[in-house]
PDB file of N, CA and C in Angstrom:
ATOM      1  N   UNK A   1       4.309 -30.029  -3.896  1.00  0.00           N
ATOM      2  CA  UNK A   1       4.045 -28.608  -3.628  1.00  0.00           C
ATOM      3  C   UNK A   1       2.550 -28.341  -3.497  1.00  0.00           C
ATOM      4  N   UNK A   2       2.130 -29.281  -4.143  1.00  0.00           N
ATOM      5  CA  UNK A   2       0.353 -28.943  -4.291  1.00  0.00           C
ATOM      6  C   UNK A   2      -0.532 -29.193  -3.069  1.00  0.00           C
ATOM      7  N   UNK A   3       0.212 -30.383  -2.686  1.00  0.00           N
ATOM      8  CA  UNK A   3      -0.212 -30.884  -1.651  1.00  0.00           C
ATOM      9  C   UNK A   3       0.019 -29.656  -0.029  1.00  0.00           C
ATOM     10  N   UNK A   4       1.165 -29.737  -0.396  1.00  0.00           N
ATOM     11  CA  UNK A   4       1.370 -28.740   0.812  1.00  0.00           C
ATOM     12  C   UNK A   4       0.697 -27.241   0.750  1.00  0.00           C
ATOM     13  N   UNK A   5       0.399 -26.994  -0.451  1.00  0.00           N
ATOM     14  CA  UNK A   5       0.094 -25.834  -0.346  1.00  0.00           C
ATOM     15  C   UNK A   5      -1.623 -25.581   0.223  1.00  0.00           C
ATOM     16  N   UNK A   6      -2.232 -26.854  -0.760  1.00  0.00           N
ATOM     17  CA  UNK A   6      -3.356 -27.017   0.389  1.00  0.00           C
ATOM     18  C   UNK A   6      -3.766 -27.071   1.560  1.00  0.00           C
ATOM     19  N   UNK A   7      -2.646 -27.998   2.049  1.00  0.00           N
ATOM     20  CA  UNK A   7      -2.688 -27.943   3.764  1.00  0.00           C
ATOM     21  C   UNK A   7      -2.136 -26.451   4.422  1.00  0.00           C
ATOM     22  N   UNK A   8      -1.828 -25.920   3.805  1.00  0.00           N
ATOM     23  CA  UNK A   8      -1.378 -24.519   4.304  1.00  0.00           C
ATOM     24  C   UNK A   8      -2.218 -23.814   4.178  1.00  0.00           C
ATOM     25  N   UNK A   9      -3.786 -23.805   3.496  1.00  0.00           N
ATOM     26  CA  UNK A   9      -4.976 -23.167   3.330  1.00  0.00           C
ATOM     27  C   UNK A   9      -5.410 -23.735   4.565  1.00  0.00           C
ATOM     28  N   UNK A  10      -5.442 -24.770   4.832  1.00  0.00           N
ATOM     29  CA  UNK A  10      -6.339 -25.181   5.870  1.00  0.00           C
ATOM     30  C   UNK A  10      -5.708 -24.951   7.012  1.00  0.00           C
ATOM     31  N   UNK A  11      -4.782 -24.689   7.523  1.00  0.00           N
ATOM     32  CA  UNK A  11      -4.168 -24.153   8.802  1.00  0.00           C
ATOM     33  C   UNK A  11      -4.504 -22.141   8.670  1.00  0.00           C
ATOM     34  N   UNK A  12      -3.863 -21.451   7.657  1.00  0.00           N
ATOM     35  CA  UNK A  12      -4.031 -20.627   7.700  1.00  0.00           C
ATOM     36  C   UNK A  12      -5.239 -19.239   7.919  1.00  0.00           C
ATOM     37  N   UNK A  13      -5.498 -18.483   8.343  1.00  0.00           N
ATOM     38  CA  UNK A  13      -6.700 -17.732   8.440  1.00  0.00           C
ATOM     39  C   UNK A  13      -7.333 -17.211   6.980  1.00  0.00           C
ATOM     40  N   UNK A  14      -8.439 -16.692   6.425  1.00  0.00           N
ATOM     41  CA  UNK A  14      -8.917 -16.400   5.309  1.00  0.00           C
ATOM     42  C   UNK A  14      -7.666 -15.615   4.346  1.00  0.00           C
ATOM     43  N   UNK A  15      -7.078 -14.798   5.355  1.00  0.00           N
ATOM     44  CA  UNK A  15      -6.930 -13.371   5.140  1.00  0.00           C
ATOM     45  C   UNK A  15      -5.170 -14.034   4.529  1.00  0.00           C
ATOM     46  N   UNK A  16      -4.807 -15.078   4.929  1.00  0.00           N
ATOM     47  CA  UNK A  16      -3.416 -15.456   4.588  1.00  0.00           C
ATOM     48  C   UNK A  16      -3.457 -16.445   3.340  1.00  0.00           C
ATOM     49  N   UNK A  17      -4.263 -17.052   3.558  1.00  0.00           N
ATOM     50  CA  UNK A  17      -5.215 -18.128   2.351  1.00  0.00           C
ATOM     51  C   UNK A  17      -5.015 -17.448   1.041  1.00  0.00           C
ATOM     52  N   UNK A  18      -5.817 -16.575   0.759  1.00  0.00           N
ATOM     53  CA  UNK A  18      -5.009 -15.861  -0.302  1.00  0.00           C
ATOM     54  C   UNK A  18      -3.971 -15.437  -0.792  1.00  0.00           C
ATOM     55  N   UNK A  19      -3.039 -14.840   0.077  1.00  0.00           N
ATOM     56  CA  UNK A  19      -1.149 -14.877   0.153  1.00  0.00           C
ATOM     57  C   UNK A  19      -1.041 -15.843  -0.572  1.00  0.00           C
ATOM     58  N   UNK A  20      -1.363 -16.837   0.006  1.00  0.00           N
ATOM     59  CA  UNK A  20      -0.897 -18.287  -0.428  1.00  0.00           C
ATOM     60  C   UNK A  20      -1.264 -18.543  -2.255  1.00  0.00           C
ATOM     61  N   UNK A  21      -2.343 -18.610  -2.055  1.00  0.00           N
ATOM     62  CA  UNK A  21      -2.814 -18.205  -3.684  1.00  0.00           C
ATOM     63  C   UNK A  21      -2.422 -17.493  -5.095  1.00  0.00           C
ATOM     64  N   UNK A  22      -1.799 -15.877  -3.944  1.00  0.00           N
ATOM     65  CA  UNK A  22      -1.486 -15.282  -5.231  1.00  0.00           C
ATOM     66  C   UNK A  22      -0.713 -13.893  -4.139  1.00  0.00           C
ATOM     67  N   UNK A  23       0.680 -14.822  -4.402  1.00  0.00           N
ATOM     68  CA  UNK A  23       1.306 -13.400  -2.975  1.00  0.00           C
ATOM     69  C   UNK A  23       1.456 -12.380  -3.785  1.00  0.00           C
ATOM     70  N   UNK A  24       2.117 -12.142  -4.592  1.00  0.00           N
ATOM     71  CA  UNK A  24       2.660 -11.087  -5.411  1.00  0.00           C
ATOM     72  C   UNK A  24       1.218 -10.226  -5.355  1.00  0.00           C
ATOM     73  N   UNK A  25       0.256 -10.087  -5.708  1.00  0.00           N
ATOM     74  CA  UNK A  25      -0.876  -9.157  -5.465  1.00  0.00           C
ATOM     75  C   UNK A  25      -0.854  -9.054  -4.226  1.00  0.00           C
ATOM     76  N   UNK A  26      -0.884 -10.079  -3.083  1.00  0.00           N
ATOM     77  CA  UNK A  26      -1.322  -9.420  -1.266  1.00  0.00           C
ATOM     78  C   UNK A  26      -0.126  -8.655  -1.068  1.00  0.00           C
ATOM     79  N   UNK A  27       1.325  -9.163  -1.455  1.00  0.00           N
ATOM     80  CA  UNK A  27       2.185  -9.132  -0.789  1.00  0.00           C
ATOM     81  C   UNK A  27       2.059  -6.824  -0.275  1.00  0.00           C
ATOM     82  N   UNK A  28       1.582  -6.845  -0.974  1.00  0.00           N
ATOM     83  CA  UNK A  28       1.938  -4.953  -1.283  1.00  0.00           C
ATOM     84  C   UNK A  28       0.737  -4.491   0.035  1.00  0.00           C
ATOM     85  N   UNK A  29      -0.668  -5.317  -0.102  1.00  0.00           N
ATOM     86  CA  UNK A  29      -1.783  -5.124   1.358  1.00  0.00           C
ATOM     87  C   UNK A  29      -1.219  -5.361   2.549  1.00  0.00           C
ATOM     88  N   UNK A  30      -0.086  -6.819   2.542  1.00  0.00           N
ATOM     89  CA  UNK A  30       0.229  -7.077   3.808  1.00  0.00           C
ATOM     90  C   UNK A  30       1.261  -6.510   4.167  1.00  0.00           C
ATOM     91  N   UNK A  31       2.270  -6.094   3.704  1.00  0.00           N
ATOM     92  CA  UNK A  31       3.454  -4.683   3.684  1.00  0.00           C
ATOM     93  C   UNK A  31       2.666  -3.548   4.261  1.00  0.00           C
ATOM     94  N   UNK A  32       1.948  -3.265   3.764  1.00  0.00           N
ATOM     95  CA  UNK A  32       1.293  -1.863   3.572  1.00  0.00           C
ATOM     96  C   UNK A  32       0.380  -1.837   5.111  1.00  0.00           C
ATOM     97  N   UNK A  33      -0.511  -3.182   5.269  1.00  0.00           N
ATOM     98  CA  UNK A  33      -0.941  -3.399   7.208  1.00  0.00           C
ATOM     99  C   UNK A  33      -0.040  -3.626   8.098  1.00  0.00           C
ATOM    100  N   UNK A  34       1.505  -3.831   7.517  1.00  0.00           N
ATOM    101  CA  UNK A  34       2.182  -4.328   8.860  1.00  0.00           C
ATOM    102  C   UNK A  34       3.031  -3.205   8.930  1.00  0.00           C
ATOM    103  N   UNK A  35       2.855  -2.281   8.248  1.00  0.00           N
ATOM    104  CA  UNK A  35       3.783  -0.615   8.208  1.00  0.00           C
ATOM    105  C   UNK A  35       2.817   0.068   9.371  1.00  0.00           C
ATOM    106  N   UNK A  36       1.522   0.151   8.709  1.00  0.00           N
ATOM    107  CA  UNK A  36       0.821   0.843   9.592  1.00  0.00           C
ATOM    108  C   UNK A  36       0.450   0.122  11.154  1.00  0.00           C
ATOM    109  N   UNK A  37       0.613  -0.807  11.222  1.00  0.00           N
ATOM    110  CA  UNK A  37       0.314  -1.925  12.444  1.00  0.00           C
ATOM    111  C   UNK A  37       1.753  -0.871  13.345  1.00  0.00           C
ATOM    112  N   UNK A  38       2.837  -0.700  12.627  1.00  0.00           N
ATOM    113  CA  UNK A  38       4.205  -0.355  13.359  1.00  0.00           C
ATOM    114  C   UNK A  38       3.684   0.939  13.892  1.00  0.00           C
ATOM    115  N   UNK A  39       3.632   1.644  12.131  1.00  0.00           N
ATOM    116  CA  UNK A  39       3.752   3.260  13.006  1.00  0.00           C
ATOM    117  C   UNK A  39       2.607   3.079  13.819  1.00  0.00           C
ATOM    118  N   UNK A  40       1.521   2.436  14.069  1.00  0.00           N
ATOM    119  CA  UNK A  40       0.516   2.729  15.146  1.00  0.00           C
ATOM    120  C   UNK A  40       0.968   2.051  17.118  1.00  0.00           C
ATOM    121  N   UNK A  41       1.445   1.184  16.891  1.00  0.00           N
ATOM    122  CA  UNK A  41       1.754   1.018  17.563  1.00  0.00           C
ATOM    123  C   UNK A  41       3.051   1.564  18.684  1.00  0.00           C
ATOM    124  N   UNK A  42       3.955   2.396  17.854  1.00  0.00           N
ATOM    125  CA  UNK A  42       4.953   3.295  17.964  1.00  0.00           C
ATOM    126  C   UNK A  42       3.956   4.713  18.394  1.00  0.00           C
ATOM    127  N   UNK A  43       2.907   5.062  17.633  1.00  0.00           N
ATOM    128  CA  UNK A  43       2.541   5.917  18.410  1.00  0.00           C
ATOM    129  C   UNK A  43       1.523   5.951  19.646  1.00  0.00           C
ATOM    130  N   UNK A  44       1.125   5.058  20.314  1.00  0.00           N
ATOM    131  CA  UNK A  44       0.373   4.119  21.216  1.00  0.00           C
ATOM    132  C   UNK A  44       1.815   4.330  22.268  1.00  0.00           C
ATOM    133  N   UNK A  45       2.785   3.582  21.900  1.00  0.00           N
ATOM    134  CA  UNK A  45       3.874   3.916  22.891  1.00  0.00           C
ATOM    135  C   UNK A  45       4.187   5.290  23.155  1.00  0.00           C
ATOM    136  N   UNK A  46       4.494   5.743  22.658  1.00  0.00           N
ATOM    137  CA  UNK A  46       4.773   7.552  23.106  1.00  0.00           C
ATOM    138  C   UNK A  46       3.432   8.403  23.635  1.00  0.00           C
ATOM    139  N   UNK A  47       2.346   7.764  23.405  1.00  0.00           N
ATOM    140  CA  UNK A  47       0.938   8.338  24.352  1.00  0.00           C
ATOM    141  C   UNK A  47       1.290   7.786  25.589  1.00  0.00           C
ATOM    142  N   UNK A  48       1.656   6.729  25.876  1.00  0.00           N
ATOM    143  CA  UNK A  48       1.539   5.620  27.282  1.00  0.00           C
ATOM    144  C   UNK A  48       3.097   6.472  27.857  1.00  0.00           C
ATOM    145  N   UNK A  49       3.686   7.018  27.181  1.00  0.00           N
ATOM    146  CA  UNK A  49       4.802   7.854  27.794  1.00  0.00           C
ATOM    147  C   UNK A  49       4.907   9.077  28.380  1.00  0.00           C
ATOM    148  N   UNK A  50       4.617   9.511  27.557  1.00  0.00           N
ATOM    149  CA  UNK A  50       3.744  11.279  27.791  1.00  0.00           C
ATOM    150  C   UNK A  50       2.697  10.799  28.876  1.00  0.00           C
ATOM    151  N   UNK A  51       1.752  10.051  28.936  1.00  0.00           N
ATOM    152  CA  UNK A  51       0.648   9.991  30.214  1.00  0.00           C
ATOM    153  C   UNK A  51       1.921   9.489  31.462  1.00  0.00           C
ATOM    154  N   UNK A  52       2.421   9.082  31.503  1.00  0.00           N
ATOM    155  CA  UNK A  52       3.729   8.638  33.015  1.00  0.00           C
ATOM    156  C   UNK A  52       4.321  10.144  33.103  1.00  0.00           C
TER     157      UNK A  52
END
């Protein structure tokens, strides 16, 4: 497990590197960016709709 988990630092970006480390603390940041990643992008679509 140790092993792999290292090599999964070294593939991964900074920002996931930590996940890896200690998810239970990111897990609630990266929930919380990929909610807002949605609703933003959901509202990005309905601008590009309304402009047609």
């Amino acid at each position: 497990m140790y092993v792999f988990g290292d090599r999964v630092r070294y593939i991964l970006p900074t920002s996931l590197q930590a996940y890896v480390r200690d998810p239970i603390a990111v897990h609630g940041i990266v929930g919380a960016s990929i909610m807002s990643h949605i609703i933003a992008s959901k509202k990005i679509a309905r601008t590009i709709r309304i402009g047609e």
